[in-house]
C-alpha atoms as a PDB file:
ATOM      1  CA  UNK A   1      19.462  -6.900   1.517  1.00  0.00           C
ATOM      2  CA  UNK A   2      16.504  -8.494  -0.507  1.00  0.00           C
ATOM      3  CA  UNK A   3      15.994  -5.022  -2.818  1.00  0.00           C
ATOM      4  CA  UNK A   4      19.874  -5.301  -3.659  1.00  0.00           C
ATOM      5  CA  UNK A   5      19.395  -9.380  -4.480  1.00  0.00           C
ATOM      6  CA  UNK A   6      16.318  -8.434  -6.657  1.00  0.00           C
ATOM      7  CA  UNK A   7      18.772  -6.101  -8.358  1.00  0.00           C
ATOM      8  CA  UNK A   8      21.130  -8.701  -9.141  1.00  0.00           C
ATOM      9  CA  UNK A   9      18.523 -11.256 -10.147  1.00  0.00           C
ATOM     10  CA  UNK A  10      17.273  -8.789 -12.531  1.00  0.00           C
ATOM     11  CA  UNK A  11      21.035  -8.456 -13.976  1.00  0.00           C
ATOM     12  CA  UNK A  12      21.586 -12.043 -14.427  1.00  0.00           C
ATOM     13  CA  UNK A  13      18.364 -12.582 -16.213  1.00  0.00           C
ATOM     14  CA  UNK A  14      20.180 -10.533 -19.347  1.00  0.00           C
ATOM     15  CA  UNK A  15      23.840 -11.527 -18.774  1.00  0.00           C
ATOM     16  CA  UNK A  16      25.763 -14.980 -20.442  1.00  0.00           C
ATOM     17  CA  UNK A  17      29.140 -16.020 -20.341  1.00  0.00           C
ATOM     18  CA  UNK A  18      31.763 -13.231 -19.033  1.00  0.00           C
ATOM     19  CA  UNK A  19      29.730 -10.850 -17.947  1.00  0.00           C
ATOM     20  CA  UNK A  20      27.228 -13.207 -16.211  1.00  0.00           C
ATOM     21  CA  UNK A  21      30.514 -14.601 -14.238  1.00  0.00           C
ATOM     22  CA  UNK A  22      31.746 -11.421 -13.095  1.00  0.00           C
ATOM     23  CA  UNK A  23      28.362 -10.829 -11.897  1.00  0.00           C
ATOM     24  CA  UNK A  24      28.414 -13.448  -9.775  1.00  0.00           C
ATOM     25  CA  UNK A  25      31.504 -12.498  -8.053  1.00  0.00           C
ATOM     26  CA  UNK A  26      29.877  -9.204  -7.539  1.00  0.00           C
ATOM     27  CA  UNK A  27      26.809 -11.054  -5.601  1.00  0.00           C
ATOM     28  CA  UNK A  28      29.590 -13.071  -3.426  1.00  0.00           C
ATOM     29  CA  UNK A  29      31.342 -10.343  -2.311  1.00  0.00           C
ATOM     30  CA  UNK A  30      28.119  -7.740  -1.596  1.00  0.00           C
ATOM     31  CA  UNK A  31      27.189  -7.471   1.919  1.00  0.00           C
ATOM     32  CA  UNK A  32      24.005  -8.514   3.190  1.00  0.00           C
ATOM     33  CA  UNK A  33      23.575 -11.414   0.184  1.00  0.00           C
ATOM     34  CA  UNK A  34      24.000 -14.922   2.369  1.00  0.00           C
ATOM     35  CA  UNK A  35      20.965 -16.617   0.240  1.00  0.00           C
ATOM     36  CA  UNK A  36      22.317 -17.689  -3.457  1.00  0.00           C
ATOM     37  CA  UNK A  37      19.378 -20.642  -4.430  1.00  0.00           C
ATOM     38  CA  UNK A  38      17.096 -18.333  -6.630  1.00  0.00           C
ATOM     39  CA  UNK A  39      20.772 -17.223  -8.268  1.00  0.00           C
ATOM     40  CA  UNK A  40      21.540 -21.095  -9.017  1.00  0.00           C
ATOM     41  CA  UNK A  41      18.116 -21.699 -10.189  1.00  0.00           C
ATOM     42  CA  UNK A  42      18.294 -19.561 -13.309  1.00  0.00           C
ATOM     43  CA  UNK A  43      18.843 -21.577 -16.579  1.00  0.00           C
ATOM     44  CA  UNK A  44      21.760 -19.327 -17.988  1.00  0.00           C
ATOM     45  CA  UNK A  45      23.346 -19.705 -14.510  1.00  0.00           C
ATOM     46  CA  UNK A  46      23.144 -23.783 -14.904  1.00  0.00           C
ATOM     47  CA  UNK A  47      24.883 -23.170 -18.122  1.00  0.00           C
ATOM     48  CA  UNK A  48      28.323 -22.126 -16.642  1.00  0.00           C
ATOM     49  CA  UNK A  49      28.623 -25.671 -15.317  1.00  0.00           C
ATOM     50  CA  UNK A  50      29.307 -26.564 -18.693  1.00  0.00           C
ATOM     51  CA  UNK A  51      31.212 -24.084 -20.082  1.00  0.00           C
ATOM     52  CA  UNK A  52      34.755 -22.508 -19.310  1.00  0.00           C
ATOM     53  CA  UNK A  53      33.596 -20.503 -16.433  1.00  0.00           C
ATOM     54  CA  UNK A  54      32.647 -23.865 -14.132  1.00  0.00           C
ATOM     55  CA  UNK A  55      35.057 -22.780 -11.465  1.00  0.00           C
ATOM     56  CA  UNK A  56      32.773 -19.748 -10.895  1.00  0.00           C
ATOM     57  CA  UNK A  57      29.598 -21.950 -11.183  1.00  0.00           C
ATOM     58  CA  UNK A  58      31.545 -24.497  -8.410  1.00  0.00           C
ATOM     59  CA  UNK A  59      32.255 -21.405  -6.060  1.00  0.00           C
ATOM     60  CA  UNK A  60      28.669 -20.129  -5.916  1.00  0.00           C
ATOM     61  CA  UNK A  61      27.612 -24.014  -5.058  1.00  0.00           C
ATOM     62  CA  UNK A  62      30.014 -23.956  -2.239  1.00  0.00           C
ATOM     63  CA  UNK A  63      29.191 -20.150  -1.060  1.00  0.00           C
ATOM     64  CA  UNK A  64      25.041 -21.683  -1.303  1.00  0.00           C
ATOM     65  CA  UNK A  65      25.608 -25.196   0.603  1.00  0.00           C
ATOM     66  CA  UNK A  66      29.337 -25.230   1.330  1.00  0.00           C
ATOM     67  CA  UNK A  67      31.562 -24.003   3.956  1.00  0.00           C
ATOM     68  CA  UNK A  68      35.136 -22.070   3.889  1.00  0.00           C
ATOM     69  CA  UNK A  69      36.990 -25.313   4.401  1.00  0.00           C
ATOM     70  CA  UNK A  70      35.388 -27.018   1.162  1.00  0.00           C
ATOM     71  CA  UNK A  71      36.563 -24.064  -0.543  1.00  0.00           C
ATOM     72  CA  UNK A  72      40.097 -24.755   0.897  1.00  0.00           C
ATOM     73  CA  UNK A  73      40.067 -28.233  -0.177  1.00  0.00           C
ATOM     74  CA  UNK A  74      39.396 -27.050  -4.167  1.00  0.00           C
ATOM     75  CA  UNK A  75      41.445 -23.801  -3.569  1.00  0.00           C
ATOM     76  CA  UNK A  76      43.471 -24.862  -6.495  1.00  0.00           C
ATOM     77  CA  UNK A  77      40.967 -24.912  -9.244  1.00  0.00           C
ATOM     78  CA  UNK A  78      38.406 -22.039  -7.878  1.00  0.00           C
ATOM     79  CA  UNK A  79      38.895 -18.484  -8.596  1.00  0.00           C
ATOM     80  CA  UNK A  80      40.803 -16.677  -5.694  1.00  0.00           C
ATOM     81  CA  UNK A  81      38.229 -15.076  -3.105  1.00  0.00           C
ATOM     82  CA  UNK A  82      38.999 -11.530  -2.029  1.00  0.00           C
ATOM     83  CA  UNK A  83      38.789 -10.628   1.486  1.00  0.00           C
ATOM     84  CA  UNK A  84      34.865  -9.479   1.693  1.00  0.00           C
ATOM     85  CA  UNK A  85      34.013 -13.208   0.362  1.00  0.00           C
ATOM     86  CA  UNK A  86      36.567 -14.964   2.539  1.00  0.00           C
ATOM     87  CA  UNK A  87      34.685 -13.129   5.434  1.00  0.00           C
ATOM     88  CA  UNK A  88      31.190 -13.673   3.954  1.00  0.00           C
ATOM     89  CA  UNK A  89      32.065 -17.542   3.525  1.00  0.00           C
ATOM     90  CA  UNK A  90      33.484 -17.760   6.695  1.00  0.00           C
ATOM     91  CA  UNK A  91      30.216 -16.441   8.211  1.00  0.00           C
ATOM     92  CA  UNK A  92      28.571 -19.432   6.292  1.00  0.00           C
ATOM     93  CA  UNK A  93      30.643 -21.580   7.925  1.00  0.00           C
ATOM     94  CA  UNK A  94      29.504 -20.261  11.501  1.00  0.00           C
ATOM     95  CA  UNK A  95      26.208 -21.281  10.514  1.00  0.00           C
ATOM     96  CA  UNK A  96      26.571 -24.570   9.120  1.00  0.00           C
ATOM     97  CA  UNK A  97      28.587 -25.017  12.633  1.00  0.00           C
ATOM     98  CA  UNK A  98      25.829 -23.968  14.428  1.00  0.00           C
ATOM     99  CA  UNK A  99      23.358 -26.384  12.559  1.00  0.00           C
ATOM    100  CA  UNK A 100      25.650 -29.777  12.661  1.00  0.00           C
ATOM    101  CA  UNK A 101      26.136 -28.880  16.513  1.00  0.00           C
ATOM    102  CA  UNK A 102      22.195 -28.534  16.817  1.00  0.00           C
ATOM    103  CA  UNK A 103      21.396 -31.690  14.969  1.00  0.00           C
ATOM    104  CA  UNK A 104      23.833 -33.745  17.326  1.00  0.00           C
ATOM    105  CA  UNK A 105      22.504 -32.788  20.296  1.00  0.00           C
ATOM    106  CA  UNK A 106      19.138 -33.382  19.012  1.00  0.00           C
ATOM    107  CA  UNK A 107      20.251 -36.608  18.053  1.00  0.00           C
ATOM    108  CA  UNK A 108      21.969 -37.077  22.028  1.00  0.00           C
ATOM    109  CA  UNK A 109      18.939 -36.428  23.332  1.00  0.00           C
ATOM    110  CA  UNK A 110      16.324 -38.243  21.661  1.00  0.00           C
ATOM    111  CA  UNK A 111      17.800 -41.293  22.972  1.00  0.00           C
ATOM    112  CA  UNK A 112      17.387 -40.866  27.156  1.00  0.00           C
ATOM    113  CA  UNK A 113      14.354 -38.416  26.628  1.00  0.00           C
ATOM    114  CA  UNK A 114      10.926 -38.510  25.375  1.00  0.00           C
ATOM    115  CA  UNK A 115       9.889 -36.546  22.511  1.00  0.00           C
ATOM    116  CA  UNK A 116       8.046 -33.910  24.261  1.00  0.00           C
ATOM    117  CA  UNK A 117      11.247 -32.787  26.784  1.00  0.00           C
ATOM    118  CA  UNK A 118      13.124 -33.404  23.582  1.00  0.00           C
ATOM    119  CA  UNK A 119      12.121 -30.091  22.429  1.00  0.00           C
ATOM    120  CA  UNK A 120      11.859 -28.632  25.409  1.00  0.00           C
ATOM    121  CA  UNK A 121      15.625 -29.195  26.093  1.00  0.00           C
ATOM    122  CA  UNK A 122      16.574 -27.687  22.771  1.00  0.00           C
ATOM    123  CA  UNK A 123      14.885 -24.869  23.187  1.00  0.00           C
ATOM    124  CA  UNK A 124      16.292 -23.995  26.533  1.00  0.00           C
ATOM    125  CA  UNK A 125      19.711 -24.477  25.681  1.00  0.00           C
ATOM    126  CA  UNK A 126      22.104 -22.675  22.956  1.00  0.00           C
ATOM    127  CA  UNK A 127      24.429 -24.285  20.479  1.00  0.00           C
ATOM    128  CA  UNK A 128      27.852 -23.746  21.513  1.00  0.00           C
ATOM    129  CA  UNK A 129      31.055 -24.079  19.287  1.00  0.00           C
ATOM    130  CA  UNK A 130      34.385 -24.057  20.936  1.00  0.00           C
ATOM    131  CA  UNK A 131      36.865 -21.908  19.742  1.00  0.00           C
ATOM    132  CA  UNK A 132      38.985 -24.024  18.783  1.00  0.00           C
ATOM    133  CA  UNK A 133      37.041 -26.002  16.110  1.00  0.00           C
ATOM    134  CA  UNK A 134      36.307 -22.141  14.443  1.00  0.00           C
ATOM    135  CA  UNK A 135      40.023 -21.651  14.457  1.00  0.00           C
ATOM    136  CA  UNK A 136      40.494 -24.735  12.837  1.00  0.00           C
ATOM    137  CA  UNK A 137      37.582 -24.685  10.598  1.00  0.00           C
ATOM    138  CA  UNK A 138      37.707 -21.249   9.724  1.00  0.00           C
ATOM    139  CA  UNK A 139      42.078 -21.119   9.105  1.00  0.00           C
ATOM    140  CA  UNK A 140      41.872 -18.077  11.375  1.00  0.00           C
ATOM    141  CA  UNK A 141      45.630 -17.354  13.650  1.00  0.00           C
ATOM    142  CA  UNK A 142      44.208 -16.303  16.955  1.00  0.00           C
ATOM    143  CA  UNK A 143      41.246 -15.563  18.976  1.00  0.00           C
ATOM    144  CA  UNK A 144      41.113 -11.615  18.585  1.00  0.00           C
ATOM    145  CA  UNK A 145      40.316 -12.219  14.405  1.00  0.00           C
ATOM    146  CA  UNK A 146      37.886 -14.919  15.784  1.00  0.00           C
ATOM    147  CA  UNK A 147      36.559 -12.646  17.488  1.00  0.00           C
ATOM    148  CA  UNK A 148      36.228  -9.844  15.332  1.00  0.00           C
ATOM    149  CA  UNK A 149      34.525 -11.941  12.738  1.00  0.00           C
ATOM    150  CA  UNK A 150      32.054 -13.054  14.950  1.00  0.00           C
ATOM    151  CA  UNK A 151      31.230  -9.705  15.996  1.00  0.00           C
ATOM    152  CA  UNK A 152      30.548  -9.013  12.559  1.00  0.00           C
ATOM    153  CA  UNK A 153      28.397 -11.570  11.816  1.00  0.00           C
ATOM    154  CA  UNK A 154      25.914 -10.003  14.632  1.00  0.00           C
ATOM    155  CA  UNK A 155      25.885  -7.067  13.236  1.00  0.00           C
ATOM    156  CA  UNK A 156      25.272  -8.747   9.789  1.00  0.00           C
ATOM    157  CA  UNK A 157      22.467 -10.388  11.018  1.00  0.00           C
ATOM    158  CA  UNK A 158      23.677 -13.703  10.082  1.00  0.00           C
ATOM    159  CA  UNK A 159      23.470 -14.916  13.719  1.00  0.00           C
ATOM    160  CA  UNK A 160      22.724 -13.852  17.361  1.00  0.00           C
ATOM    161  CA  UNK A 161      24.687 -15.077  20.578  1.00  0.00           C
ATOM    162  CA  UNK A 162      27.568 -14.579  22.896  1.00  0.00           C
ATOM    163  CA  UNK A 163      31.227 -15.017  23.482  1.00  0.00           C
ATOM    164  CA  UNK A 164      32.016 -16.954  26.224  1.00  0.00           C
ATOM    165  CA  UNK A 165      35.739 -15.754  26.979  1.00  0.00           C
ATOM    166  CA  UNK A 166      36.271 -17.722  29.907  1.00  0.00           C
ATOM    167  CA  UNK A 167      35.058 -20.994  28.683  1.00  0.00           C
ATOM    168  CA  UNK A 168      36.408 -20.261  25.198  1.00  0.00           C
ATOM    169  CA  UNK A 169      33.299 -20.955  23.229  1.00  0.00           C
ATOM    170  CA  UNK A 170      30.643 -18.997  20.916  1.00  0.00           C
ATOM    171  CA  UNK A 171      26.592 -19.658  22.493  1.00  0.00           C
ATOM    172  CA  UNK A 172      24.553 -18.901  19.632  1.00  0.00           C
ATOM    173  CA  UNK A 173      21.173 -18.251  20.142  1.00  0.00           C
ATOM    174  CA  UNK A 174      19.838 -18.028  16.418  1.00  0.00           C
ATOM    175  CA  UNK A 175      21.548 -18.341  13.218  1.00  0.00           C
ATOM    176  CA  UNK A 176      20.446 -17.661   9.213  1.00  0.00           C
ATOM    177  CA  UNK A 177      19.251 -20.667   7.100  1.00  0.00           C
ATOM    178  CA  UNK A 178      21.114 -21.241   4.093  1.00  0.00           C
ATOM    179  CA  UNK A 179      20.443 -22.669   1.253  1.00  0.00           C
ATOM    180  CA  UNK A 180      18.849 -26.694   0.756  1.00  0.00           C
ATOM    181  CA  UNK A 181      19.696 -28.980  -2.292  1.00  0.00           C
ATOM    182  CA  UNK A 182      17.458 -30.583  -4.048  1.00  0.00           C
ATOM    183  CA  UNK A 183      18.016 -34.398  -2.691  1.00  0.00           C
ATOM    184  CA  UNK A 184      17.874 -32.997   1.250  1.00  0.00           C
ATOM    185  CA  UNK A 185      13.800 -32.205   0.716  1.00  0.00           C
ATOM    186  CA  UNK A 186      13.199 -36.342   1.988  1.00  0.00           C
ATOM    187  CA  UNK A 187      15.275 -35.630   4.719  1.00  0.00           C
ATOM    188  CA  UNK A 188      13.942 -32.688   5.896  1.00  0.00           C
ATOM    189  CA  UNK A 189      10.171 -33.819   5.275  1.00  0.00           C
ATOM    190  CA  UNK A 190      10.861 -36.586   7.552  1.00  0.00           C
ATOM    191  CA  UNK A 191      12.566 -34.443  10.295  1.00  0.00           C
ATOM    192  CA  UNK A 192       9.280 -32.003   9.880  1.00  0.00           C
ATOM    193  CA  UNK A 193       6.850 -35.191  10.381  1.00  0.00           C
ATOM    194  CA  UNK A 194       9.183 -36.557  13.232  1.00  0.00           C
ATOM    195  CA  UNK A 195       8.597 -33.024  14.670  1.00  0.00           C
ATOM    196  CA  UNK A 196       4.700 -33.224  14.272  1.00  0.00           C
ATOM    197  CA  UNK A 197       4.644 -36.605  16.007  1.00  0.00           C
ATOM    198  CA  UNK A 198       5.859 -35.107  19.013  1.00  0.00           C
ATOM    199  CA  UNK A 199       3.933 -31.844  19.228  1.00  0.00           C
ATOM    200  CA  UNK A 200       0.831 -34.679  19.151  1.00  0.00           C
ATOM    201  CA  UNK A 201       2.641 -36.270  21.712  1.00  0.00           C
ATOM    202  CA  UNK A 202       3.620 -33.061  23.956  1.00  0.00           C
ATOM    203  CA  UNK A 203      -0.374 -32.193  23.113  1.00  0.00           C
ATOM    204  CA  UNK A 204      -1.871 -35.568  24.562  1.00  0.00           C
ATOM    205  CA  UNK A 205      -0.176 -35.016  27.350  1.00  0.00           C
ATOM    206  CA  UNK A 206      -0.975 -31.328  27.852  1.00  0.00           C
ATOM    207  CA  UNK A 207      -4.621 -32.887  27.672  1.00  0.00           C
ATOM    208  CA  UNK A 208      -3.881 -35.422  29.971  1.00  0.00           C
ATOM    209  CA  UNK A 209      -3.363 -32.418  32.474  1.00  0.00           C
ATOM    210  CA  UNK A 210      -6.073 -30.827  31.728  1.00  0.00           C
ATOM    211  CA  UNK A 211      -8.765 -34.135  32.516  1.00  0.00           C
ATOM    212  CA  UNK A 212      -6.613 -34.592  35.836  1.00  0.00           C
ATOM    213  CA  UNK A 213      -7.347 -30.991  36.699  1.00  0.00           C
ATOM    214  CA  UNK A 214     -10.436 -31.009  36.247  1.00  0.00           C
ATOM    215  CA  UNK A 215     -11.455 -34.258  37.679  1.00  0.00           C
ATOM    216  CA  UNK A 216      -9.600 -33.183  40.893  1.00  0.00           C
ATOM    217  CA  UNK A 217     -11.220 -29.654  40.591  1.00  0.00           C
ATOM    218  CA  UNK A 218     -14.858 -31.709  40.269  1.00  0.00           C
ATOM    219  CA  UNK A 219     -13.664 -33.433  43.574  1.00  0.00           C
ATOM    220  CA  UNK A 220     -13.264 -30.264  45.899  1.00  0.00           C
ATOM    221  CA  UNK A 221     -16.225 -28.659  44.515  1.00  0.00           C
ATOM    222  CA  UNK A 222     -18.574 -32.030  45.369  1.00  0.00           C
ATOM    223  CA  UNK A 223     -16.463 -31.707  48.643  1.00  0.00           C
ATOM    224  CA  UNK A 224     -17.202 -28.127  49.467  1.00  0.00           C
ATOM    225  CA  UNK A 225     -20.861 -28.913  48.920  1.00  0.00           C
ATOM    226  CA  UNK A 226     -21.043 -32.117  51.286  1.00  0.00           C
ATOM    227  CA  UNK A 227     -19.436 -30.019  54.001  1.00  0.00           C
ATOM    228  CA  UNK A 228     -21.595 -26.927  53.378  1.00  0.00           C
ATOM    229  CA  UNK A 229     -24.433 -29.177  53.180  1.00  0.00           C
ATOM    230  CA  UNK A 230     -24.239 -31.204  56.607  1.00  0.00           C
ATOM    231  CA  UNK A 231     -23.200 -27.433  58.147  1.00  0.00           C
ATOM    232  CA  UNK A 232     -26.931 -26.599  57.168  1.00  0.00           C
ATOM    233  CA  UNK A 233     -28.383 -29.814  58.606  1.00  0.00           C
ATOM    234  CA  UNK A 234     -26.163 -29.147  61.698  1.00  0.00           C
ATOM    235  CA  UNK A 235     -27.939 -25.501  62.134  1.00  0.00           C
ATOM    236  CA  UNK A 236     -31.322 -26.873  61.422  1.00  0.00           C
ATOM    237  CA  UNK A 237     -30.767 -29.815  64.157  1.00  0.00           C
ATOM    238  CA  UNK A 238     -29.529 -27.536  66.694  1.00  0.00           C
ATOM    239  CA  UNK A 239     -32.471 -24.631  65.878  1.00  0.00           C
ATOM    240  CA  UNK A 240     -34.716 -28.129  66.163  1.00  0.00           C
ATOM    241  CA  UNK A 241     -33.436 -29.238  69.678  1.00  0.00           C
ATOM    242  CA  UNK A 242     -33.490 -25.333  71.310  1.00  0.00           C
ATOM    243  CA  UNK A 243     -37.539 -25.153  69.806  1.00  0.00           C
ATOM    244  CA  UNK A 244     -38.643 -28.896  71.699  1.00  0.00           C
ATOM    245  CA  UNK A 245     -36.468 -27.996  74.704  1.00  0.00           C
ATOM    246  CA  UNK A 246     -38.178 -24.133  74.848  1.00  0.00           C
ATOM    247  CA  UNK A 247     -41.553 -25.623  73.976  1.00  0.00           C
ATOM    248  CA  UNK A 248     -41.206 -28.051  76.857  1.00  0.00           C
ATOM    249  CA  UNK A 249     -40.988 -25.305  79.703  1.00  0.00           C
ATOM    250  CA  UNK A 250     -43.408 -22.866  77.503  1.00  0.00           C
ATOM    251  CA  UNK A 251     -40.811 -20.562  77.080  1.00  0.00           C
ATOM    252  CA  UNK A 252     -39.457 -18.944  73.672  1.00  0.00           C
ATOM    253  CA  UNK A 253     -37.050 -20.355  72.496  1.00  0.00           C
ATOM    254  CA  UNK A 254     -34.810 -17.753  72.035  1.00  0.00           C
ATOM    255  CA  UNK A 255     -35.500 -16.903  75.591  1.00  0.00           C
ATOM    256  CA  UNK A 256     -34.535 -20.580  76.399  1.00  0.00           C
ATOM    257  CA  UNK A 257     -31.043 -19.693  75.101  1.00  0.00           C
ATOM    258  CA  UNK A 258     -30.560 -16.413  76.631  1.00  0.00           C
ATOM    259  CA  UNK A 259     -31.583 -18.065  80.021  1.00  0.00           C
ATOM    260  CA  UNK A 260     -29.427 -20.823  79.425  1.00  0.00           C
ATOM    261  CA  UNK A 261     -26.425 -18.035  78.782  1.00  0.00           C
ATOM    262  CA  UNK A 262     -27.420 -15.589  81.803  1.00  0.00           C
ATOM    263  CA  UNK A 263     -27.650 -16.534  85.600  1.00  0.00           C
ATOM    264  CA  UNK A 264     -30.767 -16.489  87.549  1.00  0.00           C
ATOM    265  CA  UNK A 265     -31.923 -12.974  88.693  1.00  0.00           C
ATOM    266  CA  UNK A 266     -32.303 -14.153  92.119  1.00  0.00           C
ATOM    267  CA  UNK A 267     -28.316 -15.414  92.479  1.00  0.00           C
ATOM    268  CA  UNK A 268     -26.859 -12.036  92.198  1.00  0.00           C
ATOM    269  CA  UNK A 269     -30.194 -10.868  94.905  1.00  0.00           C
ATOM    270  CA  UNK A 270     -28.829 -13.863  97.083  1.00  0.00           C
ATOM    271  CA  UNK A 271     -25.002 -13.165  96.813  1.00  0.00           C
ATOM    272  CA  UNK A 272     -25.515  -9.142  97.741  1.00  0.00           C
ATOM    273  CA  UNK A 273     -27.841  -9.791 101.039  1.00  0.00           C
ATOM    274  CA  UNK A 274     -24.923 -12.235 102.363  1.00  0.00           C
ATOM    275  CA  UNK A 275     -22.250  -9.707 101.647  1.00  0.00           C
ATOM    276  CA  UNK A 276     -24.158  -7.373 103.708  1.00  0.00           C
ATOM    277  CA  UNK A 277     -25.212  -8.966 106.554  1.00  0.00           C
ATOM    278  CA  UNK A 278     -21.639  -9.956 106.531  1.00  0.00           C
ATOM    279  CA  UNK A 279     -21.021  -6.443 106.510  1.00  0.00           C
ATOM    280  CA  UNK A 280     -23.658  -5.590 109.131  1.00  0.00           C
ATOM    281  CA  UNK A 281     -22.364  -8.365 111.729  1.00  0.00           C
ATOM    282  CA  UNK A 282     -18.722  -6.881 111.093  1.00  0.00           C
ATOM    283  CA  UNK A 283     -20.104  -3.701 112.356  1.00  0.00           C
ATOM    284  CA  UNK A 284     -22.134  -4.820 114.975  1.00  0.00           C
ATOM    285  CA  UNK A 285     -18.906  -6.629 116.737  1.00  0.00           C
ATOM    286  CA  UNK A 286     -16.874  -3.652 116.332  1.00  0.00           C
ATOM    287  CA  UNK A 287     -19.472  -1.391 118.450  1.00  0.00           C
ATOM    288  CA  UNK A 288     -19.639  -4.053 121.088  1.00  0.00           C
ATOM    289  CA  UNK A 289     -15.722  -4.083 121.496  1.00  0.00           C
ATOM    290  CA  UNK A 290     -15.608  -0.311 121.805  1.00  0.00           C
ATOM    291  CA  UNK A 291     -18.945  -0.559 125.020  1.00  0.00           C
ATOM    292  CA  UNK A 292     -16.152  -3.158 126.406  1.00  0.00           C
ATOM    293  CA  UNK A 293     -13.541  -1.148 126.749  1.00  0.00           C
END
């Protein structure tokens, strides 16, 4: 944790030579410690580089940029790790993993894809590292210690992700940033500047989007209004022709209309005296049949 890092700042500030060595091992090996640059960056720490306790001044350089199979490589002249450091370094490793996987595919991409989906792509997608380059990087035997490790690394904090037992592979999701050395500030100033060209790229588009939204949303309002406008003139037209074809006849003209929409009173008058002098003459034949017979 940062109160317990404080604490051991505070300690080294005081201690030289033996006891400022055996200090360090202490900070290697306490949990929760995976950021060791302010440690390096004291002046009595710089001094063990010189002096008979380098190994332990080359071991916290490879616990703050280095990874478990560095320390493998210089085994033979570093100070033996106990199994808390192996552990913490091996977490280290993860993340460095994690990183170099990230950087590749950003580097994959950026060929076939613009910028702007660029970004979007590594956002979306998680790094993965088989299982078989941790075994291998990490000198573990089999996948249940793999395992186990990684599980504690979650619960360190130190990264966040999934095992993917089936495709053999760890999806990580976030991981820790580690310590930077001195001469990778240029390269990471240009990445960051790279980075801001193509949010002002992604953002020039996003504008883009915006104008042609708007234009078209200019275009169906003007629209609506033409059509709600010759609607109007349609009403007034039709209002125009009833009045001159009312006014003609001296009627009103919403009488016009109804008259135009109703039948003449004297059809329905007409139609009911034929049905009953139908009915009458029906009648009248019936009595003369009955006289007949």
């Amino acid at each position: 944790t940062r109160q317990s890092q404080e604490q051991f700042l505070l300690l080294a500030k005081a201690a030289r030579g033996a006891a400022l060595a055996s200090l360090i091992h202490q900070v290697l090996e306490a949990p929760g410690i995976y950021v060791f640059g302010e440690l390096l960056d004291m002046p009595a720490v710089r001094e063990l580089a010189d002096s008979e306790f380098s190994p332990v001044f080359r071991l916290l350089t490879i616990f703050a940029y280095g990874t478990y199979a560095d320390y493998l490589a210089e085994a033979a002249n570093l100070p033996p790790l106990t199994e808390a450091q192996k552990n913490k370094l091996r977490h280290l490793s993860v993340v460095t993993l994690a990183a170099k996987i990230k950087v590749v595919a950003l580097f994959f991409l950026e060929f076939p894809f613009h910028w702007d989906y660029l970004m979007l792509v590594t956002i979306m997608f998680p790094q993965c590292i088989p299982y078989s380059v941790l075994l291998e990087q990490l000198q573990l035997k089999n996948v249940r210690q793999l395992e186990d490790l990684v599980i504690e690394a979650v619960y360190a904090d130190v990264l966040r992700g999934s095992l993917d037992q089936r495709n053999q592979r760890l999806e990580v999701d976030y991981s820790i940033g580690r310590d930077i050395r001195r001469e990778e500030l240029s390269t990471i100033t240009r990445t960051l500047q790279e980075w801001c060209q193509g949010c002002e790229v992604v953002l020039s588009g996003i504008e883009e989007q915006v104008s042609r939204a708007n234009q078209h949303k200019e275009q169906q309002l003007a629209l609506k209004q033409q059509i709600e406008s010759e609607v109007a003139n349609l009403k007034k037209t039709i209002k125009v022709t009833t009045a001159a074809a009312a006014a003609a006849t001296s009627q009103d003209p919403e009488q016009h209309l109804t008259e135009l929409r109703e039948p003449a009173p004297g059809t329905n008058q007409r139609q009911a005296s034929k049905k009953t002098s139908k009915a009458k003459g029906l009648r009248g034949s019936a009595k003369i049949w009955s006289k007949s017979n």
